[in-house]
Protein backbone atom coordinates (compact mmCIF):
# COMPACT_ATOMS: atom_id res chain seq x y z
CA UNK A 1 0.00 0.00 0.00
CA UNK A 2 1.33 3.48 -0.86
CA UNK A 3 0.37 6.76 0.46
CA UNK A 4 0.15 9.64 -1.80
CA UNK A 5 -0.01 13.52 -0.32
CA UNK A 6 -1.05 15.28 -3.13
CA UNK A 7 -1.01 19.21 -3.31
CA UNK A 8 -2.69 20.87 -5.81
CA UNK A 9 -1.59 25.34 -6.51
CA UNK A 10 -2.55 27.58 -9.14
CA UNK A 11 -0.42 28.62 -11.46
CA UNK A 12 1.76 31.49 -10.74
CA UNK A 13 0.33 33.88 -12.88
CA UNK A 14 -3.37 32.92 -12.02
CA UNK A 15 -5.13 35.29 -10.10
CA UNK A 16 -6.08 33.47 -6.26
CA UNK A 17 -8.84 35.49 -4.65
CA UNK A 18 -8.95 33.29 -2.07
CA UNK A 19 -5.15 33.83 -1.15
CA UNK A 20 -5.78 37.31 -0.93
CA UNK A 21 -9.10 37.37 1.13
CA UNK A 22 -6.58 35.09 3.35
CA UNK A 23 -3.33 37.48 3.21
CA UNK A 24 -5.94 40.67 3.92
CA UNK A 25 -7.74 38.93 7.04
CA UNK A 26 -3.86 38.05 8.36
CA UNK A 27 -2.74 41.65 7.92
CA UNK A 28 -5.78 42.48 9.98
CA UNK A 29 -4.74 39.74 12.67
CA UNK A 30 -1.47 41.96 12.89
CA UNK A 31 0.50 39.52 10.94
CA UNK A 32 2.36 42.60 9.26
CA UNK A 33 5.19 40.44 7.58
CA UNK A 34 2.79 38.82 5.00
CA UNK A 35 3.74 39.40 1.80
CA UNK A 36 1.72 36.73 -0.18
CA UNK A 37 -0.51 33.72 0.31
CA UNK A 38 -1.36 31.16 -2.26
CA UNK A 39 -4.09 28.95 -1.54
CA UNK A 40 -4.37 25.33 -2.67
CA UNK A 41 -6.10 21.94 -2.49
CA UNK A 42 -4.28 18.44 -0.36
CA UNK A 43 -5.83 15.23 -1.21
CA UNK A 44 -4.17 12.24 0.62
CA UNK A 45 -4.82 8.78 -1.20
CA UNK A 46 -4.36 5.64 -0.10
CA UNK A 47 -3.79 3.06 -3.05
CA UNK A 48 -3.29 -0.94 -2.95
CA UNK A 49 -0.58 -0.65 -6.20
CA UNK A 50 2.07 -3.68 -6.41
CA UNK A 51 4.97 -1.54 -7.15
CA UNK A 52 6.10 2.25 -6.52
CA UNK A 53 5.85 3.11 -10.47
CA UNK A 54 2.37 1.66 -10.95
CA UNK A 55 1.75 3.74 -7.49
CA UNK A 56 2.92 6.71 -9.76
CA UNK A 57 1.71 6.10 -12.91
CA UNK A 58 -2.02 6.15 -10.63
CA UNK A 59 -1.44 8.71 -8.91
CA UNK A 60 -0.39 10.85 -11.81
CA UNK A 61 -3.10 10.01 -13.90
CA UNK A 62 -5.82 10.69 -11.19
CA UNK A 63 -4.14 14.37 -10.86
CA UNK A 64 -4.51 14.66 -14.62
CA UNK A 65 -7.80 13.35 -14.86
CA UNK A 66 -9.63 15.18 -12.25
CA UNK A 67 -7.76 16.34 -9.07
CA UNK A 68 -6.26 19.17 -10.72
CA UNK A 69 -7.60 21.73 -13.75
CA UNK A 70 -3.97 21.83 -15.83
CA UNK A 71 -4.78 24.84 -17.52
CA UNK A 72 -5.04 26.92 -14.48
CA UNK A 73 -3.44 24.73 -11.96
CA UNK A 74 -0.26 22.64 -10.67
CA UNK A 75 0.43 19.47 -8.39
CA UNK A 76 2.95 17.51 -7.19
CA UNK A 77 2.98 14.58 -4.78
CA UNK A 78 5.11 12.97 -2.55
CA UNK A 79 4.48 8.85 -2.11
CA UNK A 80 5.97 7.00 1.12
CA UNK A 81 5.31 3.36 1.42
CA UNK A 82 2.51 2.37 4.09
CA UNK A 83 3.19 -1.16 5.98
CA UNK A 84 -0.30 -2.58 7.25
């Protein structure tokens, strides 16, 4: 069994309302030093693969197919190995 954290950003030059709804309302908490926030999406997914490259190859293709919009957005993943 592998575990996959999956993080999902838009693209640097996409516009993130969210992020700055989030950076405002931490200015206002009198966290001064903010200079930018970029909000995003984490998925983790548990999947029963035989071997770390079909764990991939899954993994990949689930981000391509519908975890993440590639036009707008990015991902990346890190997979660790889960015994039991």
């Amino acid at each position: 069994m592998f575990v996959a954290n999956v993080y999902v950003t838009l693209k640097s030059g996409v516009n993130d309302p969210q992020g700055l709804t989030i950076r405002g309302g931490l200015r206002q908490l009198g966290f001064d030093t903010v200079e930018d926030v970029r909000a995003g999406k984490f998925f983790e997914i548990r999947v029963n693969e035989g071997s770390k490259s079909r764990a991939v190859k899954a993994i990949t293709g689930m981000c391509e197919q519908l975890l993440a919009n590639k036009v707008i957005e990015d991902y990346r993943f890190e997979l660790q190995t889960k015994v039991g």
